[in-house]
Protein backbone atom coordinates (compact mmCIF):
# COMPACT_ATOMS: atom_id res chain seq x y z
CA UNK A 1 -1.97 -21.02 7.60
CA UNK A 2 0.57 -21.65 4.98
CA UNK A 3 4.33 -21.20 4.99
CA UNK A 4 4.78 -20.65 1.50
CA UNK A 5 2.29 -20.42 -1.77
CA UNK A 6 2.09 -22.18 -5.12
CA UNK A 7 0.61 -19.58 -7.68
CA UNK A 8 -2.28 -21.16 -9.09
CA UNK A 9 -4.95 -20.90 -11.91
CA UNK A 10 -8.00 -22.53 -11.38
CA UNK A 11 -11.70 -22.06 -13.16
CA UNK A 12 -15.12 -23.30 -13.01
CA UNK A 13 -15.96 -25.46 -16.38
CA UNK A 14 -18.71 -22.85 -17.05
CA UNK A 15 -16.58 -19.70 -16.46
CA UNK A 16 -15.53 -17.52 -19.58
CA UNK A 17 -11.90 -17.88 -20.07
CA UNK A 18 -10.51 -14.49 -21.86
CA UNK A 19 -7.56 -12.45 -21.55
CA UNK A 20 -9.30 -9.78 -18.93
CA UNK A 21 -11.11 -12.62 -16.82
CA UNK A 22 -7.25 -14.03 -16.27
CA UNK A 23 -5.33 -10.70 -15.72
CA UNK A 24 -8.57 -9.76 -13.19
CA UNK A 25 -8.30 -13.10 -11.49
CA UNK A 26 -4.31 -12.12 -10.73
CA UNK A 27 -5.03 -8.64 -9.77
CA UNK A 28 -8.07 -10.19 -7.43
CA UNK A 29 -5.45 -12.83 -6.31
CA UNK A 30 -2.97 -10.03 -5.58
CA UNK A 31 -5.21 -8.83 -2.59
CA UNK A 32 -6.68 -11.93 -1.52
CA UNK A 33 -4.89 -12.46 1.57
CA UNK A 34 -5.55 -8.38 2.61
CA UNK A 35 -8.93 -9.27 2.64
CA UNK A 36 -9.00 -12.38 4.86
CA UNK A 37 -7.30 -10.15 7.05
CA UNK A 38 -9.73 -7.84 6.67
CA UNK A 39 -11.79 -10.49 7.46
CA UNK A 40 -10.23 -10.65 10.72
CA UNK A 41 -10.06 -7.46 11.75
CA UNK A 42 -14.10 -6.70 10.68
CA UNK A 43 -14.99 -9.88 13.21
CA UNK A 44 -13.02 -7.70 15.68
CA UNK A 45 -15.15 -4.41 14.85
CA UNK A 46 -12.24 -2.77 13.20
CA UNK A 47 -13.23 -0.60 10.40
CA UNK A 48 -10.92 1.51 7.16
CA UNK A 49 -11.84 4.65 6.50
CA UNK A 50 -9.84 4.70 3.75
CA UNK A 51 -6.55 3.76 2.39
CA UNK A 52 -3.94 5.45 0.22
CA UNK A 53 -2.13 2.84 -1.81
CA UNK A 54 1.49 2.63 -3.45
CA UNK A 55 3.44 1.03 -5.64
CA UNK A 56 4.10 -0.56 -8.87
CA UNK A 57 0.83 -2.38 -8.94
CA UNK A 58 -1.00 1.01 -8.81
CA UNK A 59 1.11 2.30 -12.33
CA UNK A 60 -1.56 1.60 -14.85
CA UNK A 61 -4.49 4.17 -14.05
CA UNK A 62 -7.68 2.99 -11.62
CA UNK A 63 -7.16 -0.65 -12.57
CA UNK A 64 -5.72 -2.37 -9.03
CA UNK A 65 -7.16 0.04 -7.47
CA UNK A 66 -10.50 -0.54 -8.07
CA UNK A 67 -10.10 -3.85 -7.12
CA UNK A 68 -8.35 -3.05 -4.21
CA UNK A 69 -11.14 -0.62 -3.15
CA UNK A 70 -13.57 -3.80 -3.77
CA UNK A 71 -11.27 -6.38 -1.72
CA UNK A 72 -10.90 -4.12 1.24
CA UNK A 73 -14.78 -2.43 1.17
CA UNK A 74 -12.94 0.88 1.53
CA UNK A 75 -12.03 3.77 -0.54
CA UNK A 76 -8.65 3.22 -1.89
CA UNK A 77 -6.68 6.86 -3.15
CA UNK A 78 -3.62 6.15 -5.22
CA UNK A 79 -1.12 9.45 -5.70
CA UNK A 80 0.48 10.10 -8.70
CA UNK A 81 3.56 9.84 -7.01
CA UNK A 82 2.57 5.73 -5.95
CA UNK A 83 4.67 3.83 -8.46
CA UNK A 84 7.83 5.21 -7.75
CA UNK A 85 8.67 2.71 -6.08
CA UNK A 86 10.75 2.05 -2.92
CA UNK A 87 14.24 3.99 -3.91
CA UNK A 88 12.04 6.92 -3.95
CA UNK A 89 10.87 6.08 0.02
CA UNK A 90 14.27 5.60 0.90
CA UNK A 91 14.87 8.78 -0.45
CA UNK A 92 12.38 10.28 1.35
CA UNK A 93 13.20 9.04 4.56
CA UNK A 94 16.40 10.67 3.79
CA UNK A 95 15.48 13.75 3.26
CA UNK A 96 12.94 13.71 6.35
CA UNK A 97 15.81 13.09 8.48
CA UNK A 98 17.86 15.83 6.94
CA UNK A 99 15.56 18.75 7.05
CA UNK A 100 12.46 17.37 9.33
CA UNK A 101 12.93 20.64 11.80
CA UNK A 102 10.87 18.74 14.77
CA UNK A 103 8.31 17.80 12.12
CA UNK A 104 6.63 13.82 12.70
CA UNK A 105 7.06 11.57 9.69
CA UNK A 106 3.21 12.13 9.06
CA UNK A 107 3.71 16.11 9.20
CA UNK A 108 7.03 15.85 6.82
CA UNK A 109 4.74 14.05 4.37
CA UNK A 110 1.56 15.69 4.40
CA UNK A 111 3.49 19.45 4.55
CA UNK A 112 6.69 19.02 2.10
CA UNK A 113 5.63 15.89 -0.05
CA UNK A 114 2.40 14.87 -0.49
CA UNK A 115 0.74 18.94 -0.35
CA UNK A 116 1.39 19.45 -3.81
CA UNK A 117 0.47 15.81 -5.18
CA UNK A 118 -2.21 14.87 -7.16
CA UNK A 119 -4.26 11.88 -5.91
CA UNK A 120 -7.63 9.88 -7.43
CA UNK A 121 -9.53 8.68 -4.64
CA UNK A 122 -12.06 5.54 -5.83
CA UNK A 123 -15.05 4.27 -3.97
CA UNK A 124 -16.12 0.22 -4.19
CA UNK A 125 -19.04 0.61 -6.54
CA UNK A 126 -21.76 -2.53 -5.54
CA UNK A 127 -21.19 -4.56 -8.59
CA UNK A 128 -17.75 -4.37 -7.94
CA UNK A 129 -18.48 -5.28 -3.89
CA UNK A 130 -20.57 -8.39 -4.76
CA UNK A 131 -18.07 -9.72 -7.45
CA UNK A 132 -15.02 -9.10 -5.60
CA UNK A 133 -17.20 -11.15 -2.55
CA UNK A 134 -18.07 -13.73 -4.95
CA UNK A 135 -14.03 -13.96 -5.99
CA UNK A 136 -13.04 -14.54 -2.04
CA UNK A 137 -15.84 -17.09 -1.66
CA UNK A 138 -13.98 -19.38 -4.21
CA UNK A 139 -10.40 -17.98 -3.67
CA UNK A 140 -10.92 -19.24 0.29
CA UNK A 141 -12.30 -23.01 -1.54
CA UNK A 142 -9.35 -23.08 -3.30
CA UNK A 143 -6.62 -22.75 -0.40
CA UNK A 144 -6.64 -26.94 0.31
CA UNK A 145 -5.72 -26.77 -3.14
CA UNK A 146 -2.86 -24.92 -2.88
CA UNK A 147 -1.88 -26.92 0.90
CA UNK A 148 -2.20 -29.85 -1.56
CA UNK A 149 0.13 -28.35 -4.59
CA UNK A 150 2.94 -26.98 -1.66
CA UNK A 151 2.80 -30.78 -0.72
CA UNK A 152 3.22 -32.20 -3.68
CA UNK A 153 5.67 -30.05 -5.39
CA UNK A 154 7.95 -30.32 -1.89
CA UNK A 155 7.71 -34.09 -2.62
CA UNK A 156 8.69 -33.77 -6.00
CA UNK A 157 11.75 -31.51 -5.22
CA UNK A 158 12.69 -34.16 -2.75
CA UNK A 159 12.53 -37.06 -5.36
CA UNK A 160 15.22 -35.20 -8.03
């Protein structure tokens, strides 16, 4: 229920404050709002299957996409095609509506694109389940303190 976000980093006294608990806590923070939709869509009895993810987030090898797979409770495949980034969609729309020959979208893809592409499919291991839930526990505690930053910081803006 907010407008706009205020990129935060906050820590428990008692947490261990290294270079991979930071970059993790980004990479967690990049998918927190997926999973309160998730959220959502679970209390409506909505279930993934799976999910095939792309872009640049997904360029470094199993990394996002782990926690992605742990954020949305889901097996998460990443092609090796997924950080090309959106000039490359373009282009394939492009070329879809060049030479599609009555073909959907999905058929284009899965016959001329993706049917020679190399994918790594990962599955939310439990460790990784019941961290990622204990992540979204605090992330969700910590949204009045973002309300509270967009507040402030819009006052401050105002005062200059």
């Amino acid at each position: 229920k907010m407008e706009q976000g205020r990129p935060l980093f906050v820590r428990q006294p008692d947490s261990t404050f290294d270079l991979a608990n930071f970059m993790r806590m980004h990479l967690s923070s990049a998918f927190g709002a997926m999973r309160l939709g998730m959220e959502i869509l679970k209390s409506e009895q909505v279930t993934i299957d799976r999910l095939v993810a792309h872009g640049g987030i997904f360029k470094t090898p199993k990394v996002a996409q782990t926690i992605l797979a742990s954020a949305m409770e889901a097996p998460v495949t990443v092609m090796e095609t997924a950080g090309e980034g959106g000039a490359w969609g373009i282009a394939l729309l492009a070329a879809y509506l060049r030479s599609a020959d009555g073909m959907t979208l999905e058929e284009f893809l899965a016959k001329e694109v993706f049917s020679t592409s190399e994918g790594l499919t990962i599955e939310p291991k439990e460790a990784d389940l019941k961290g990622y839930e204990k992540f979204i526990e605090l992330y969700e505690k910590g949204l009045p303190i973002e309300a509270s930053a967009i507040v402030s910081m819009e006052e401050g803006v105002r005062e200059c």
